[in-house]
PDB file of N, CA and C in Angstrom:
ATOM      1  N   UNK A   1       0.812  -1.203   0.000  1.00  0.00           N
ATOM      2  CA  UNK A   1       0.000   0.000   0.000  1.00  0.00           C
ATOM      3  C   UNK A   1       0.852   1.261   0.000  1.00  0.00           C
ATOM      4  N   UNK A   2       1.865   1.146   0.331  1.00  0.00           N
ATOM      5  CA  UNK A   2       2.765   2.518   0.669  1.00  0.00           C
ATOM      6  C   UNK A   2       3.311   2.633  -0.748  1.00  0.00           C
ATOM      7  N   UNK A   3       3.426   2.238  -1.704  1.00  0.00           N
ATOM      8  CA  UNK A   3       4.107   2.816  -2.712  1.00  0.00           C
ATOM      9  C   UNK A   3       2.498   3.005  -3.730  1.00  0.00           C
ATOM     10  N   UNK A   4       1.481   2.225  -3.550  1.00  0.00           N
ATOM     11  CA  UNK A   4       0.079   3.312  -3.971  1.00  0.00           C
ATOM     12  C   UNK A   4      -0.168   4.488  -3.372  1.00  0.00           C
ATOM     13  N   UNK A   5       0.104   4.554  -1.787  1.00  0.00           N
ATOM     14  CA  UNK A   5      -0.123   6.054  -1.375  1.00  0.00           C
ATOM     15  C   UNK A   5       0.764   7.429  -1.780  1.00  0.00           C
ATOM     16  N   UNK A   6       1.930   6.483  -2.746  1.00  0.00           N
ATOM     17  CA  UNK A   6       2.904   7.262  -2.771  1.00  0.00           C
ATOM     18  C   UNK A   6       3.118   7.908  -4.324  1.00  0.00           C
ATOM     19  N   UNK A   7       2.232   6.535  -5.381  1.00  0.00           N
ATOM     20  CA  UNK A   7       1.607   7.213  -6.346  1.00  0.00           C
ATOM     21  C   UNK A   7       1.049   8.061  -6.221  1.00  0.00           C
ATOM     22  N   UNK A   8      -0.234   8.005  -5.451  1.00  0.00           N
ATOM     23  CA  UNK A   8      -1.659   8.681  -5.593  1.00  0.00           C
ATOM     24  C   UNK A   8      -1.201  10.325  -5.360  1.00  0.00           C
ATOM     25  N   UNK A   9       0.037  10.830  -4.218  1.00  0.00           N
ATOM     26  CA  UNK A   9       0.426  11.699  -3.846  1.00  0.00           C
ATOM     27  C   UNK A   9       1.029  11.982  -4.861  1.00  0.00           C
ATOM     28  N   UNK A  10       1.785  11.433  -5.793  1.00  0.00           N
ATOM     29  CA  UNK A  10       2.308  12.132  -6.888  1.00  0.00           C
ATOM     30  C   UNK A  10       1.474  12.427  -7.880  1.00  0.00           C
ATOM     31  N   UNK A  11       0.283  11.582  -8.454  1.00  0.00           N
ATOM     32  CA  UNK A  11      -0.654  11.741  -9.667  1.00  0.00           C
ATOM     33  C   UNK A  11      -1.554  13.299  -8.871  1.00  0.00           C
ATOM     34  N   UNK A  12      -2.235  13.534  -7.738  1.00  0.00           N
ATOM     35  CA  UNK A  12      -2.817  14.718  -7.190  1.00  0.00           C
ATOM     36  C   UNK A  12      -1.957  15.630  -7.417  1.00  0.00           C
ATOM     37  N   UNK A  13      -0.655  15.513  -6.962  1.00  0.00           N
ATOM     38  CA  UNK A  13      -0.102  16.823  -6.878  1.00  0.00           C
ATOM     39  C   UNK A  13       0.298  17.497  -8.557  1.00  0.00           C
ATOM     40  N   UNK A  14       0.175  16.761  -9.035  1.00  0.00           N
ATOM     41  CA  UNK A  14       0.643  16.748 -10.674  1.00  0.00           C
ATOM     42  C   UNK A  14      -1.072  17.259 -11.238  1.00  0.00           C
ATOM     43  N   UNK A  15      -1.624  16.734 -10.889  1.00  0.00           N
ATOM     44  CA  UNK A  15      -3.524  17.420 -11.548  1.00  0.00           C
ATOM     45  C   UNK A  15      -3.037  18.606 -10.746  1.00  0.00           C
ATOM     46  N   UNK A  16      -2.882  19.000  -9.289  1.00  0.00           N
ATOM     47  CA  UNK A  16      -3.317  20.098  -9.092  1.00  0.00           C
ATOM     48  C   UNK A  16      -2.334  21.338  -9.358  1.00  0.00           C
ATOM     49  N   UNK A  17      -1.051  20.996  -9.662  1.00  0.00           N
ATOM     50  CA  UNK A  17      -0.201  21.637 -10.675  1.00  0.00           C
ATOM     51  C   UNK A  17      -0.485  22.329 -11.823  1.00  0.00           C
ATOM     52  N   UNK A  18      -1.293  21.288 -12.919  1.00  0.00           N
ATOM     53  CA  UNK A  18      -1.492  21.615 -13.922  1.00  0.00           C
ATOM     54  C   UNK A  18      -2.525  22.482 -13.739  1.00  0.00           C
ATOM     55  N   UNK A  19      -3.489  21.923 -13.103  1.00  0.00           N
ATOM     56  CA  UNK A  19      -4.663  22.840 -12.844  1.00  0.00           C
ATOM     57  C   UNK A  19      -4.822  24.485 -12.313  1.00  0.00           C
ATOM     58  N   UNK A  20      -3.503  24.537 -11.649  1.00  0.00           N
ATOM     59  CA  UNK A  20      -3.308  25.468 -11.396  1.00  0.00           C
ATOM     60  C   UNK A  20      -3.466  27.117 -12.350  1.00  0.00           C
ATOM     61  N   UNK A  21      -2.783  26.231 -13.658  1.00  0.00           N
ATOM     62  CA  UNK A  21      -2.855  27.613 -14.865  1.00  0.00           C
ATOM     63  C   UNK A  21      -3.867  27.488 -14.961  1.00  0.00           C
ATOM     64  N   UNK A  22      -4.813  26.947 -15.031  1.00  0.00           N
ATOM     65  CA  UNK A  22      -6.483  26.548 -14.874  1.00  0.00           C
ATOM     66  C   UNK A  22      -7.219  27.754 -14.200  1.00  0.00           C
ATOM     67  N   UNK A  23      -6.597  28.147 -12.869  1.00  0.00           N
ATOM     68  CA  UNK A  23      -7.306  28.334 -12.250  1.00  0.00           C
ATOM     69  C   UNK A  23      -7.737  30.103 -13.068  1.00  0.00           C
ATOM     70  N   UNK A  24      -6.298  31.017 -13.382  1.00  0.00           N
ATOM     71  CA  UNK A  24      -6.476  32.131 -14.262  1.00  0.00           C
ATOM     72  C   UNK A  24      -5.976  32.943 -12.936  1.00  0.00           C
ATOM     73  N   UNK A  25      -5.184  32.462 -12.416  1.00  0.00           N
ATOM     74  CA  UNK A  25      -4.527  33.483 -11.155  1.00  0.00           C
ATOM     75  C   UNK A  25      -5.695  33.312 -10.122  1.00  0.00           C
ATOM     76  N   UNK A  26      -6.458  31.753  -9.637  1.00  0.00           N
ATOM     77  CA  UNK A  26      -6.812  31.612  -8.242  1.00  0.00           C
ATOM     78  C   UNK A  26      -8.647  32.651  -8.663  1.00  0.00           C
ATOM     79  N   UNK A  27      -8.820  33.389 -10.072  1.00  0.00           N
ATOM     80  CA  UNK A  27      -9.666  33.946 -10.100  1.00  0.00           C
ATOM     81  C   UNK A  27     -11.183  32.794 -10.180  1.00  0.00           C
ATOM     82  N   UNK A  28     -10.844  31.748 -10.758  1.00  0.00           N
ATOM     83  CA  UNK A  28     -11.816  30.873 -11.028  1.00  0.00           C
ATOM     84  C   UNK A  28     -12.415  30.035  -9.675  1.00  0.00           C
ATOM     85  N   UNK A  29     -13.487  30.217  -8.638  1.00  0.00           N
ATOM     86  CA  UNK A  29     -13.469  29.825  -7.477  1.00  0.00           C
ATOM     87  C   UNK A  29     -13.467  28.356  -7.590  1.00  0.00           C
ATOM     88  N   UNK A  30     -14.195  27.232  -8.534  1.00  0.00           N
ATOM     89  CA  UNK A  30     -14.616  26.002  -8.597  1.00  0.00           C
ATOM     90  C   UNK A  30     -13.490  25.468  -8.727  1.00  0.00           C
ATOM     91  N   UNK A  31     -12.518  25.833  -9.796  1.00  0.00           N
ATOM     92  CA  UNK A  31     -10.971  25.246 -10.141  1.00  0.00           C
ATOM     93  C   UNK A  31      -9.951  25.752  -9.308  1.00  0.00           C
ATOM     94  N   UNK A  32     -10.301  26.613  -8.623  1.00  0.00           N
ATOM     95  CA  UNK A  32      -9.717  26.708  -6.941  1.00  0.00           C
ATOM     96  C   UNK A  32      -9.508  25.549  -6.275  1.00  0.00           C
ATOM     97  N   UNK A  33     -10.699  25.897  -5.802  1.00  0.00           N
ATOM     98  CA  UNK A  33     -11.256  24.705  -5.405  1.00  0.00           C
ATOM     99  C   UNK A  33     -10.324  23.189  -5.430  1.00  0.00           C
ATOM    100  N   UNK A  34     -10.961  22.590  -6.512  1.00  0.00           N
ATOM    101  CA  UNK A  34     -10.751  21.751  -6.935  1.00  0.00           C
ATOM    102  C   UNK A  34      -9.111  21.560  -6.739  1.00  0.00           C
ATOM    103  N   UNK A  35      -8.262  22.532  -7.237  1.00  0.00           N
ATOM    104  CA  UNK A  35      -6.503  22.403  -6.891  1.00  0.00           C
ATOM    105  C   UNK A  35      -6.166  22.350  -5.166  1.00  0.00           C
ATOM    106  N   UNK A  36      -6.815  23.629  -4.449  1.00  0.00           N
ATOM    107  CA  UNK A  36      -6.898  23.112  -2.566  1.00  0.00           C
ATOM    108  C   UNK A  36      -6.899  21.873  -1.932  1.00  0.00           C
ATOM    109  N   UNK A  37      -8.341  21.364  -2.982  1.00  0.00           N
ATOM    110  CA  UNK A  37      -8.536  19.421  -2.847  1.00  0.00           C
ATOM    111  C   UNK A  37      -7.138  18.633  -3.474  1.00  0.00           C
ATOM    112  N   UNK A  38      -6.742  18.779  -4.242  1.00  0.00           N
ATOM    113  CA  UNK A  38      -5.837  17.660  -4.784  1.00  0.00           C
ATOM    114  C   UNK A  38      -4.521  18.262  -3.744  1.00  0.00           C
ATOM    115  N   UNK A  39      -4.564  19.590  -3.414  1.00  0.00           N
ATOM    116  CA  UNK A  39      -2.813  19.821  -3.217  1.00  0.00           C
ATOM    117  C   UNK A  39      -3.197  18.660  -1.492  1.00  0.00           C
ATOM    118  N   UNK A  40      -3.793  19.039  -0.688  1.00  0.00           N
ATOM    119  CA  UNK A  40      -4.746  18.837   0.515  1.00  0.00           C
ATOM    120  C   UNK A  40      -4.010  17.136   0.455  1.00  0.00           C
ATOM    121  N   UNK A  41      -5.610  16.218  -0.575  1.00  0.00           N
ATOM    122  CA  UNK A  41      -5.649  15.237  -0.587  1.00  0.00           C
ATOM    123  C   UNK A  41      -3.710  14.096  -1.023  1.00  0.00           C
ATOM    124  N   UNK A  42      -3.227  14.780  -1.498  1.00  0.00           N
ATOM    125  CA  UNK A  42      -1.498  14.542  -2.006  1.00  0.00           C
ATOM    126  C   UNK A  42      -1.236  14.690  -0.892  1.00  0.00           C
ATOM    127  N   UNK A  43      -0.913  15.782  -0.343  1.00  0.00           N
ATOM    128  CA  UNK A  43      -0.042  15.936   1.188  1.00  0.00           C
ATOM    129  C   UNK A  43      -1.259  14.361   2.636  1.00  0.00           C
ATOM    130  N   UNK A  44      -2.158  14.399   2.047  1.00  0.00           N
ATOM    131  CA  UNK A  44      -2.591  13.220   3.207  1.00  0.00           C
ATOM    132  C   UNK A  44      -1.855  11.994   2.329  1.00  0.00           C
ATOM    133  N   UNK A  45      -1.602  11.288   1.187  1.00  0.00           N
ATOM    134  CA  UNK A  45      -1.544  10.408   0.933  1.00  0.00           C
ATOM    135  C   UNK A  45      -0.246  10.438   1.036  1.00  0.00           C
ATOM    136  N   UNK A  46       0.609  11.265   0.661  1.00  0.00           N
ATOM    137  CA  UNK A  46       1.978  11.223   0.946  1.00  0.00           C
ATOM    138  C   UNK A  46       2.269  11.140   2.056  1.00  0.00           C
ATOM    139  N   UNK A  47       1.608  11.708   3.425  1.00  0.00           N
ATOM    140  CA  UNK A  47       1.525  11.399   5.145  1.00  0.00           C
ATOM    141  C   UNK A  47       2.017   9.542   5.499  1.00  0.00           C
ATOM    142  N   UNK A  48       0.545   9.225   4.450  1.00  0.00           N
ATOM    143  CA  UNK A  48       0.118   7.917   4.753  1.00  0.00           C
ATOM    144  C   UNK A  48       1.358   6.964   4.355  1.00  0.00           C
ATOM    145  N   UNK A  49       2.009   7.234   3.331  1.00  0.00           N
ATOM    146  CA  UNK A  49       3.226   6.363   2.578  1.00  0.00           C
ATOM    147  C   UNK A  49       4.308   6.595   3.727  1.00  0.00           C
ATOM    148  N   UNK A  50       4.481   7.410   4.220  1.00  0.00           N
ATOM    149  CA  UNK A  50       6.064   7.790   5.413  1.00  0.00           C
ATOM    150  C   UNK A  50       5.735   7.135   6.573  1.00  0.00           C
ATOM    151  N   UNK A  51       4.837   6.282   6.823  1.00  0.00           N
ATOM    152  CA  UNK A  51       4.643   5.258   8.042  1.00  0.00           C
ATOM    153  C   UNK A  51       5.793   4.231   7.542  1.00  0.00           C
ATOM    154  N   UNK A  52       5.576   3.823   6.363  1.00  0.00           N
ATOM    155  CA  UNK A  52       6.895   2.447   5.887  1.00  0.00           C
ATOM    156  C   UNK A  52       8.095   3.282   5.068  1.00  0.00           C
ATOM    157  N   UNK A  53       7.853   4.317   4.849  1.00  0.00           N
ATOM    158  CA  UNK A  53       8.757   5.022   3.485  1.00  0.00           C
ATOM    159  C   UNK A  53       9.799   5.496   4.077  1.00  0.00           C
ATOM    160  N   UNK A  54      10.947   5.809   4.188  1.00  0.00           N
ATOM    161  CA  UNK A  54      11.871   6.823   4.344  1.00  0.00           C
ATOM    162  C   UNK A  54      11.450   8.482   3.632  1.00  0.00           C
ATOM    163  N   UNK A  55      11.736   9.141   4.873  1.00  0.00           N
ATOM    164  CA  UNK A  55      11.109  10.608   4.343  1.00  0.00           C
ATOM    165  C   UNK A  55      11.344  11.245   2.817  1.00  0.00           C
ATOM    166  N   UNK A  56      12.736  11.130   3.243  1.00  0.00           N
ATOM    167  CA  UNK A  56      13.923  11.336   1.862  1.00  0.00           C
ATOM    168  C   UNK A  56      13.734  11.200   1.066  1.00  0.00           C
ATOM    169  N   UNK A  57      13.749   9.733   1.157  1.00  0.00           N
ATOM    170  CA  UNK A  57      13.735   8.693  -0.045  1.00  0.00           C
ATOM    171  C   UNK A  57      12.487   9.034  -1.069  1.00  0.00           C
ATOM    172  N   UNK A  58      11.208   9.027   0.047  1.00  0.00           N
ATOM    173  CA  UNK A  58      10.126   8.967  -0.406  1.00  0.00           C
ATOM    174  C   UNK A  58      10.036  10.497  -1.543  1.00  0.00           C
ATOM    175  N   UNK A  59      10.629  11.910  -0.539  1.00  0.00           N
ATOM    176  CA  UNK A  59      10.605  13.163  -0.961  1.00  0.00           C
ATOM    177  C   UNK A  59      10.627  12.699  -2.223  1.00  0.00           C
ATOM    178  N   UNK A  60      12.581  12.422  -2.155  1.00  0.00           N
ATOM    179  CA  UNK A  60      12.911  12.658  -3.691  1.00  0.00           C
ATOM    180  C   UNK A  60      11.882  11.883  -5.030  1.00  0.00           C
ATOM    181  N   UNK A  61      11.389  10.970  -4.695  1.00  0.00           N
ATOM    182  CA  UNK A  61      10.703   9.882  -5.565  1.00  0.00           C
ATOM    183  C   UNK A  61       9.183  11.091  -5.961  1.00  0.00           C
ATOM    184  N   UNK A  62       9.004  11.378  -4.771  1.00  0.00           N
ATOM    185  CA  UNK A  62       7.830  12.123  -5.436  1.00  0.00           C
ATOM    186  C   UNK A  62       7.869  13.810  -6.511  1.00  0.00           C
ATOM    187  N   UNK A  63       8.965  14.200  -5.743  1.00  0.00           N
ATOM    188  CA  UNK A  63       9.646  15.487  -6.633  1.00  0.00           C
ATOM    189  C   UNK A  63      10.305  15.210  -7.560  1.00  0.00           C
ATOM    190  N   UNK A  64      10.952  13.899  -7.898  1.00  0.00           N
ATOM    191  CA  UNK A  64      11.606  13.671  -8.651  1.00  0.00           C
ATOM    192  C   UNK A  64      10.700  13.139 -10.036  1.00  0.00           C
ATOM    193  N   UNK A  65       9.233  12.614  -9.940  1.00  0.00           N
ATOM    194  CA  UNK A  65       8.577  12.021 -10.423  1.00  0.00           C
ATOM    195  C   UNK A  65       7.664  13.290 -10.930  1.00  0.00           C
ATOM    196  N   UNK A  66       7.281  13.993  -9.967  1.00  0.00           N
ATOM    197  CA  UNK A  66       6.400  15.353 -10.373  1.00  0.00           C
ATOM    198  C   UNK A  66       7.250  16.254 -11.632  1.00  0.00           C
ATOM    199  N   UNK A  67       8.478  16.237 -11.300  1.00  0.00           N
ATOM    200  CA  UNK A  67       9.141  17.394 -11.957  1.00  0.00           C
ATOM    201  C   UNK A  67       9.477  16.420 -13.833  1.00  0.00           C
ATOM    202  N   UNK A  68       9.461  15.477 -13.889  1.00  0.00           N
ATOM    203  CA  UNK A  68       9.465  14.562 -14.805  1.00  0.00           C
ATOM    204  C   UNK A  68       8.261  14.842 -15.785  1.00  0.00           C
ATOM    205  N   UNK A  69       7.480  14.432 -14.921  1.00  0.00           N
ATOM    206  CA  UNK A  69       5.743  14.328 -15.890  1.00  0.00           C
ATOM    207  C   UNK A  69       5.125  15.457 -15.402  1.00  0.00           C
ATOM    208  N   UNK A  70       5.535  17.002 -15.160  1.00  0.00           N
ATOM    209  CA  UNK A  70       5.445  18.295 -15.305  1.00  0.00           C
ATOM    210  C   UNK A  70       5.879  18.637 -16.487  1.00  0.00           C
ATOM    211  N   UNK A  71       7.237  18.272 -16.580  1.00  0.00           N
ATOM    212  CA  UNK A  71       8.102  18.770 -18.085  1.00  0.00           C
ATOM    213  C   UNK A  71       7.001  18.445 -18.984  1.00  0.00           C
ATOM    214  N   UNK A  72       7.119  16.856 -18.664  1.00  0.00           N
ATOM    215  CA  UNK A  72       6.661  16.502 -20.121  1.00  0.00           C
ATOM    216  C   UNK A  72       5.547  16.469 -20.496  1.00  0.00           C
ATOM    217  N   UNK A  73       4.457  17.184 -19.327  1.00  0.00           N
ATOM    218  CA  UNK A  73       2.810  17.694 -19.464  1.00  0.00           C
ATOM    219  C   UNK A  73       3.254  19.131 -20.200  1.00  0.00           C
ATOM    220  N   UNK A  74       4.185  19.740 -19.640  1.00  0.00           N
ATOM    221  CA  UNK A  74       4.524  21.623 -20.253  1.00  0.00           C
ATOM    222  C   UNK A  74       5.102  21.168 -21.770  1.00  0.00           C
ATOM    223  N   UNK A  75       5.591  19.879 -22.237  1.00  0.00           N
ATOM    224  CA  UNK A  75       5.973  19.963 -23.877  1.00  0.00           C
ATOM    225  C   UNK A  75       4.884  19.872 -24.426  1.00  0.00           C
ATOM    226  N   UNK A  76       3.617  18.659 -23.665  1.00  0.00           N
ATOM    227  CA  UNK A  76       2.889  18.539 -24.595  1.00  0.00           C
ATOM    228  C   UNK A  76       1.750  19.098 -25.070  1.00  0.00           C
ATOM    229  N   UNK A  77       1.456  19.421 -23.655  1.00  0.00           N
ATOM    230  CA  UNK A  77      -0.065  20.377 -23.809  1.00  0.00           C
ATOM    231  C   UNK A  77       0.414  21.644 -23.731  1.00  0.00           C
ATOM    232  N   UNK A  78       1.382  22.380 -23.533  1.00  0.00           N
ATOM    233  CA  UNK A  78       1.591  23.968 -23.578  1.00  0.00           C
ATOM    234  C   UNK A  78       2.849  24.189 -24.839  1.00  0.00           C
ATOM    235  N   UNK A  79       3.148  23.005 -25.113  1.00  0.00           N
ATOM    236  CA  UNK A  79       4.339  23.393 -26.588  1.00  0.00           C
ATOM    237  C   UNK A  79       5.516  24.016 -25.481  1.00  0.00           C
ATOM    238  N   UNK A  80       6.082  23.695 -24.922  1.00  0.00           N
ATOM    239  CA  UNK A  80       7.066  24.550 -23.934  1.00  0.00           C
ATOM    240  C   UNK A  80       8.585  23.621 -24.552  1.00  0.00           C
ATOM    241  N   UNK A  81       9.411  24.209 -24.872  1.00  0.00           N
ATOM    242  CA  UNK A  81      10.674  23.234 -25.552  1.00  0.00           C
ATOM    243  C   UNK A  81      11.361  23.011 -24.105  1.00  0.00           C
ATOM    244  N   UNK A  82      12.042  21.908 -25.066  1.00  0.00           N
ATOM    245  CA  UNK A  82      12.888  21.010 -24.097  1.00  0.00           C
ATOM    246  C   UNK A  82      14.284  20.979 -25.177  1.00  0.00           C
ATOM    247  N   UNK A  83      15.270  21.668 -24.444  1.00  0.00           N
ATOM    248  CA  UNK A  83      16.738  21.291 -25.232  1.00  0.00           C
ATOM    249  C   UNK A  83      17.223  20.168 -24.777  1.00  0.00           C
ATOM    250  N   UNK A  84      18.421  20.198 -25.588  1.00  0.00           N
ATOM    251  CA  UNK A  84      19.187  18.757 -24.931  1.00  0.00           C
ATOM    252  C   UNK A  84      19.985  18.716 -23.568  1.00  0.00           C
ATOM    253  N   UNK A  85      20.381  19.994 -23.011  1.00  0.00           N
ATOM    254  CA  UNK A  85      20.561  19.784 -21.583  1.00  0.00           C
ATOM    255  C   UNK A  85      19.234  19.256 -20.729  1.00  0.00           C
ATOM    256  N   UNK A  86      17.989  19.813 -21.169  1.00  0.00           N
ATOM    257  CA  UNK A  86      16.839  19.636 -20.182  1.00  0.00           C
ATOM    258  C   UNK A  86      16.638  18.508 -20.498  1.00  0.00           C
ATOM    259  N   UNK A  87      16.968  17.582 -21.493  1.00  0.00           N
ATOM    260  CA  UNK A  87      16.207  16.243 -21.775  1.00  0.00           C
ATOM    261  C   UNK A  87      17.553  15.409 -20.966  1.00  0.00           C
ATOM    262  N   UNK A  88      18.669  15.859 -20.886  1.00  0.00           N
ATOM    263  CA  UNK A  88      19.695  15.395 -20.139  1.00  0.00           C
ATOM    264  C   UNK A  88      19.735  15.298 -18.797  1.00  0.00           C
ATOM    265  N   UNK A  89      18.943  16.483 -18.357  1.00  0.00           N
ATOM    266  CA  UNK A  89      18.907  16.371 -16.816  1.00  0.00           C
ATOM    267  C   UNK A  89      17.573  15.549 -16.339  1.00  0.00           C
ATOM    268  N   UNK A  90      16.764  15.802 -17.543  1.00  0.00           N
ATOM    269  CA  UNK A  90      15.530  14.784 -16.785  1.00  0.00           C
ATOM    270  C   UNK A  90      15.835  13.549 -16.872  1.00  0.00           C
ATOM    271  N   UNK A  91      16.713  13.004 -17.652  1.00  0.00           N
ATOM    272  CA  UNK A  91      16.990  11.324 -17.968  1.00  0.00           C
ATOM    273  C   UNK A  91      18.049  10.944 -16.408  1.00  0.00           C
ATOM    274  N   UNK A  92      18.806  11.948 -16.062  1.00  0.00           N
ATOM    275  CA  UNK A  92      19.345  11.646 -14.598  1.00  0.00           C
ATOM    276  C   UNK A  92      18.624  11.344 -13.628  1.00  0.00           C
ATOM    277  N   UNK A  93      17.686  12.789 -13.668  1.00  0.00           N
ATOM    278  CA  UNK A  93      17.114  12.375 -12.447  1.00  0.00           C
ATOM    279  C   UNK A  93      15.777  11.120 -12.701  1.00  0.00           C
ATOM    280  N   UNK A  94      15.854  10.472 -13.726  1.00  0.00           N
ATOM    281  CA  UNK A  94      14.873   9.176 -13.774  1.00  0.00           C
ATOM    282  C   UNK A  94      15.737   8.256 -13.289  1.00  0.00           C
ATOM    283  N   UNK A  95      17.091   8.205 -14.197  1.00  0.00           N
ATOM    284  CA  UNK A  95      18.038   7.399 -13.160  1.00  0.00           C
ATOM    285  C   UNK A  95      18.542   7.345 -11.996  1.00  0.00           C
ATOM    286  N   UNK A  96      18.286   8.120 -11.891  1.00  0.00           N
ATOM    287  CA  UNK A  96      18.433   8.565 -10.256  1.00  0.00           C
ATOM    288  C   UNK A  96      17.552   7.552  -9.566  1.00  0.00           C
ATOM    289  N   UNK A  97      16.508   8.078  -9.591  1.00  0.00           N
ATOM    290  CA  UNK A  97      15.061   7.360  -9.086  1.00  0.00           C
ATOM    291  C   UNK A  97      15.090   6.211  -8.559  1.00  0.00           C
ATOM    292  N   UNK A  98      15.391   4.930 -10.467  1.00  0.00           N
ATOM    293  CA  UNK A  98      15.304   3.797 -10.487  1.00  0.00           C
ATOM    294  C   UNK A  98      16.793   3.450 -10.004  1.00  0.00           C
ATOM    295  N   UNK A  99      17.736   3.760 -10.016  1.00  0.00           N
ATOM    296  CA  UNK A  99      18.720   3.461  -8.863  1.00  0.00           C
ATOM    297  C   UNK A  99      18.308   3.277  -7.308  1.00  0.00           C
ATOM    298  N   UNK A 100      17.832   4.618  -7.058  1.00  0.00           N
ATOM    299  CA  UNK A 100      17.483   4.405  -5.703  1.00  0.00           C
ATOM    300  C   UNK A 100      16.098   3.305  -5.112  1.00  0.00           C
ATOM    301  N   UNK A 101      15.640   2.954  -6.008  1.00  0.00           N
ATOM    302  CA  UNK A 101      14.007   2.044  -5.986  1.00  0.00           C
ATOM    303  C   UNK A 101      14.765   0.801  -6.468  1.00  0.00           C
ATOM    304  N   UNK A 102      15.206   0.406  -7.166  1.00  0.00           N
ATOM    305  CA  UNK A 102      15.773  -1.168  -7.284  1.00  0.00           C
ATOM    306  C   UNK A 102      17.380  -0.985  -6.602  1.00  0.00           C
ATOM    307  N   UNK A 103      18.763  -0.629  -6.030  1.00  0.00           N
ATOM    308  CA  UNK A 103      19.830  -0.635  -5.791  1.00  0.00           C
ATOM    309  C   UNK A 103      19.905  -0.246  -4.247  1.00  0.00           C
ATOM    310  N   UNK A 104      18.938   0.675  -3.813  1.00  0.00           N
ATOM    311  CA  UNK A 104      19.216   1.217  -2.470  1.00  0.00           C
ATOM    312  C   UNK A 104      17.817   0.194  -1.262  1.00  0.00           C
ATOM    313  N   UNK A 105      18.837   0.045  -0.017  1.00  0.00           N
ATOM    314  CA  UNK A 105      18.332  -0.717   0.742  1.00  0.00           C
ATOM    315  C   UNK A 105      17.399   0.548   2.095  1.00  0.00           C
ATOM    316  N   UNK A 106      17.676   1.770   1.597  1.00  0.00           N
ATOM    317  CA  UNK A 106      17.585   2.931   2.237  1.00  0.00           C
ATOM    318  C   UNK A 106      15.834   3.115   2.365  1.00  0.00           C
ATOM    319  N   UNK A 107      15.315   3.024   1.060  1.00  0.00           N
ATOM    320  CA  UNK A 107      14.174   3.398   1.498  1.00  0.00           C
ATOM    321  C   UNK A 107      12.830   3.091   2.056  1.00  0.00           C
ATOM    322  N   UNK A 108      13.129   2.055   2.674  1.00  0.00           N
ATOM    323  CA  UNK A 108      11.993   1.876   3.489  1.00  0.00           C
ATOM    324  C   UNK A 108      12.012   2.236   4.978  1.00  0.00           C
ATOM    325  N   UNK A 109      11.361   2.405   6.119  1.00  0.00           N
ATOM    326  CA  UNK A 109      12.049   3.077   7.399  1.00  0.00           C
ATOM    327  C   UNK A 109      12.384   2.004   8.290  1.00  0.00           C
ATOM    328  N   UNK A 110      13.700   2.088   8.871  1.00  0.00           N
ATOM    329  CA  UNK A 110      14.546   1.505   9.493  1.00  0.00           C
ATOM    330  C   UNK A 110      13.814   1.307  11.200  1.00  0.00           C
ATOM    331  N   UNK A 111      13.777   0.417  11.555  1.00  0.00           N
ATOM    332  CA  UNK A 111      12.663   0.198  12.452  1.00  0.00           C
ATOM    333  C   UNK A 111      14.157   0.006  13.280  1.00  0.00           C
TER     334      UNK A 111
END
């Protein structure tokens, strides 16, 4: 369950990201709304994952995962370019990731 709570905290915080340009500068009350709920509901599910998760560990996986499929929501739906340093640094920090999720014995919490 802790690495679904740890999705779910990354897929919310990523809707309420996007949603954010949505909102038209916070002017739109319903799509307000609606981003308060996801940022809200992410920070509880991400709570719920750090009972077994390492804080860290967990952080980076979720910032590291947001900032990934942010980019590549801003290439596709906003046309926003990506050079070859930025496609360079996002391919690290994926490796990064899957290093630390299959190689490191770190992230689960040390009882």
């Amino acid at each position: 369950m802790r690495y679904f709570y740890l999705s779910l905290a990354i897929l919310l915080d990523i809707v309420a990201t996007v949603m954010v340009k949505a909102t038209d500068g916070f002017t739109r009350p319903s799509l307000t709304a609606f981003v308060i709920f996801c940022v809200i509901a992410s920070m509880y599910a991400f709570a719920l994952c750090l009972g077994t998760l390492n804080l860290s560990m967990a952080y980076a996986v979720w910032t590291g995962m947001d900032f990934i499929a942010l980019t590549a929501l801003g290439w596709y739906v906003y046309g926003q370019r990506l050079d070859a340093g930025a496609v360079s640094g996002i391919l690290i920090i994926f490796v990064g990731i899957m290093v630390m999720n299959f190689f490191s014995n770190t992230m689960e919490v040390q009882r």
